[in-house]
C-alpha atoms as a PDB file:
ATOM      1  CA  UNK A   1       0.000   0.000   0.000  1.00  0.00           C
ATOM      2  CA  UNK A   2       3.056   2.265   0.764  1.00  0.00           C
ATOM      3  CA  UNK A   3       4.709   1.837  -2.625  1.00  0.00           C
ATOM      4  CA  UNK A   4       1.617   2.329  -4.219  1.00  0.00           C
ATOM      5  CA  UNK A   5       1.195   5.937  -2.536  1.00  0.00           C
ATOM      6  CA  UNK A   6      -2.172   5.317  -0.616  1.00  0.00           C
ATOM      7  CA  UNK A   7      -0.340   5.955   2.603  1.00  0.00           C
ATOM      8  CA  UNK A   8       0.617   9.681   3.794  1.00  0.00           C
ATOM      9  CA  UNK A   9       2.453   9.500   6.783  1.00  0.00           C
ATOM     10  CA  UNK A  10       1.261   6.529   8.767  1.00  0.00           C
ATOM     11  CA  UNK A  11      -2.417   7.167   7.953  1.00  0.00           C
ATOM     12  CA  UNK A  12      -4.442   4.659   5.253  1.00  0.00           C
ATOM     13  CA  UNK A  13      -5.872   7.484   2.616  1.00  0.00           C
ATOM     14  CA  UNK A  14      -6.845   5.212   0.304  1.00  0.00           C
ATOM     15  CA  UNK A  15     -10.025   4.555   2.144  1.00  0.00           C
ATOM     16  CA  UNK A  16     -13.874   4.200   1.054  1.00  0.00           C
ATOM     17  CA  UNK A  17     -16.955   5.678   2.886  1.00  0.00           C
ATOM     18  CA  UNK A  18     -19.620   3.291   3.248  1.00  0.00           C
ATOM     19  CA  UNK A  19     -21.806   3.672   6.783  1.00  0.00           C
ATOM     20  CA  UNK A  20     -21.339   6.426   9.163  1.00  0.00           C
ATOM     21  CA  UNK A  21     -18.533   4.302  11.285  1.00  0.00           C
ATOM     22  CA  UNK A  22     -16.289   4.639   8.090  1.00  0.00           C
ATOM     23  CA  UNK A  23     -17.504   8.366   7.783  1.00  0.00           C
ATOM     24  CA  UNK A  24     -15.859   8.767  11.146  1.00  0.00           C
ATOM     25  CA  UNK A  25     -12.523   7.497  10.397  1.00  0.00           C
ATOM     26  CA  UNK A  26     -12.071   8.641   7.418  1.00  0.00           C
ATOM     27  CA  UNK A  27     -12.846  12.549   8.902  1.00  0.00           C
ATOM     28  CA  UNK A  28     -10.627  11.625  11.787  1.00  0.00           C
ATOM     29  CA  UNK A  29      -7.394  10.443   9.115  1.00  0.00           C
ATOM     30  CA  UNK A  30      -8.313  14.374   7.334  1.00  0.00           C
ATOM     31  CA  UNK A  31      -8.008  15.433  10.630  1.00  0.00           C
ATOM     32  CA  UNK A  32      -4.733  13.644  11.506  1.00  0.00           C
ATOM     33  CA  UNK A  33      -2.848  13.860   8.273  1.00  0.00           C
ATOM     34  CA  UNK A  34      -3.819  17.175   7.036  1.00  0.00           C
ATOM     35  CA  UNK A  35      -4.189  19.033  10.802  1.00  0.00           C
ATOM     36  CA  UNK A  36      -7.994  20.260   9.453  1.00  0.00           C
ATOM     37  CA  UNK A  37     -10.459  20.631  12.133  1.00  0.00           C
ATOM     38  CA  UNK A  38     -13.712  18.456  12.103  1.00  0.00           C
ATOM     39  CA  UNK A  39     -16.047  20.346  10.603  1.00  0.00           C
ATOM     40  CA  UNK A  40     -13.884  21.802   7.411  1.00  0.00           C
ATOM     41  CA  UNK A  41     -12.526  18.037   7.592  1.00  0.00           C
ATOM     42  CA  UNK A  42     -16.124  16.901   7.143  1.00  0.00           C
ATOM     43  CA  UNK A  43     -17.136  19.832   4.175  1.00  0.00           C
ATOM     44  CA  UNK A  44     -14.398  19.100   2.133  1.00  0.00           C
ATOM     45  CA  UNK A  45     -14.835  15.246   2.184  1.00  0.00           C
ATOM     46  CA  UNK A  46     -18.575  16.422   1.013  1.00  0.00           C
ATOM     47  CA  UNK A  47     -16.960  18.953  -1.502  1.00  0.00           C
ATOM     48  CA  UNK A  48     -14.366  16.315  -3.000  1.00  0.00           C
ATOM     49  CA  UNK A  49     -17.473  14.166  -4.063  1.00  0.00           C
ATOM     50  CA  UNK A  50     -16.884  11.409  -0.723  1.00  0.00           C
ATOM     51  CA  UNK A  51     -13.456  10.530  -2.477  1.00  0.00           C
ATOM     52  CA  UNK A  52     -10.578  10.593   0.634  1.00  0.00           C
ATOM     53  CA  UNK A  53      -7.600  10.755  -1.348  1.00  0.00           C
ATOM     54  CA  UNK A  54      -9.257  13.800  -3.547  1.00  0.00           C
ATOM     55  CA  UNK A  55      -9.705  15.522  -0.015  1.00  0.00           C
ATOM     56  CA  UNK A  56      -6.379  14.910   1.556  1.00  0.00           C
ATOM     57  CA  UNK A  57      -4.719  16.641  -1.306  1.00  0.00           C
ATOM     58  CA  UNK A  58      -7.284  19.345  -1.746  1.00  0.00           C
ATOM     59  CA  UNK A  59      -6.410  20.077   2.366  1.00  0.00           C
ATOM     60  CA  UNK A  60      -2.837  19.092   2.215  1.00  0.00           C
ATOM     61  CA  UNK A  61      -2.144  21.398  -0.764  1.00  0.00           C
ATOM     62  CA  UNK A  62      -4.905  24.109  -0.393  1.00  0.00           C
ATOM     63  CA  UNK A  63      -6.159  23.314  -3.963  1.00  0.00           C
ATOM     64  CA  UNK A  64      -9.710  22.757  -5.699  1.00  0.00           C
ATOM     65  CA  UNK A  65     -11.399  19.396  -6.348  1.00  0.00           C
ATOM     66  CA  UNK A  66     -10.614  19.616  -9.796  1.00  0.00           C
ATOM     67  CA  UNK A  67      -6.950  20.787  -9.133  1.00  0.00           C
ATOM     68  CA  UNK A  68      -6.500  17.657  -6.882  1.00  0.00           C
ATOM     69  CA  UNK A  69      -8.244  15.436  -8.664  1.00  0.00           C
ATOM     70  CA  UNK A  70      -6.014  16.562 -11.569  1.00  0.00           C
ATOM     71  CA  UNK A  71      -3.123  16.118  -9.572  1.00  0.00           C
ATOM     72  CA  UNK A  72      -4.345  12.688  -8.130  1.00  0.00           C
ATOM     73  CA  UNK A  73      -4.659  11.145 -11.832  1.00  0.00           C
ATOM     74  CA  UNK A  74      -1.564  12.794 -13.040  1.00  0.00           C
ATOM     75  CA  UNK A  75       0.539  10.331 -10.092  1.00  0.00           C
ATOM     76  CA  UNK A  76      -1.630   7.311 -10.651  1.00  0.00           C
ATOM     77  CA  UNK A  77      -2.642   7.821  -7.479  1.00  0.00           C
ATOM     78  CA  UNK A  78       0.220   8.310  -5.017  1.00  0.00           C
ATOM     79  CA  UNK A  79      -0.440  10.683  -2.624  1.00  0.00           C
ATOM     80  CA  UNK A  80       2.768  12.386  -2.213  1.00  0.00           C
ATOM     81  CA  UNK A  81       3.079  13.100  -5.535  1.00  0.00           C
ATOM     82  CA  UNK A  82      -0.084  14.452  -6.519  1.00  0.00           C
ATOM     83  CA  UNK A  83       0.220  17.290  -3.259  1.00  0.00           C
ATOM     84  CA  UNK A  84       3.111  17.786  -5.072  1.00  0.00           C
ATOM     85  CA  UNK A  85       2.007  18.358  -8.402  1.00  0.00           C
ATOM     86  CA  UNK A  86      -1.096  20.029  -7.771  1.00  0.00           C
ATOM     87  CA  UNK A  87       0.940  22.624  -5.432  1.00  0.00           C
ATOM     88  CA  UNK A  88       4.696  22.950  -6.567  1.00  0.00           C
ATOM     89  CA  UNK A  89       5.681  25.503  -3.600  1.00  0.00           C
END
């Protein structure tokens, strides 16, 4: 999972919201990995469409949903990368 970039830092990104138990962690990894607080954790997993790796990058690199998403295609996925593409700072 490493190699394939769904992991940023120690936290599983690569992660699928399905009942309100996964809605939890998956707010609580935004929360962790991108130091967001709950509730803009929560309105930008809404804004990037439910998709967790689309709303680590948007938070991690201050970007849009289409900017991440972008980003997030451009690395075939790996997280590291795509914060780094979409914002080259």
């Amino acid at each position: 999972m490493t190699r394939l970039g769904y992991v940023y830092g120690n936290l599983m990104v690569n992660v699928s919201r399905r009942n309100e138990k996964l809605i939890q962690r998956v707010v609580g990894i935004l929360e962790r990995a991108t130091g967001a607080d709950q509730e803009t954790a929560r309105r930008t997993l809404e804004a990037s469409s439910n998709r967790t790796p689309v709303a680590v990058a948007m938070l991690a690199a201050r970007v849009w949903r289409a900017q991440a998403a972008a980003a997030l295609k451009k690395s075939r996925g790996h997280m590291r990368q795509a914060i780094a593409i979409a914002n080259p700072k």
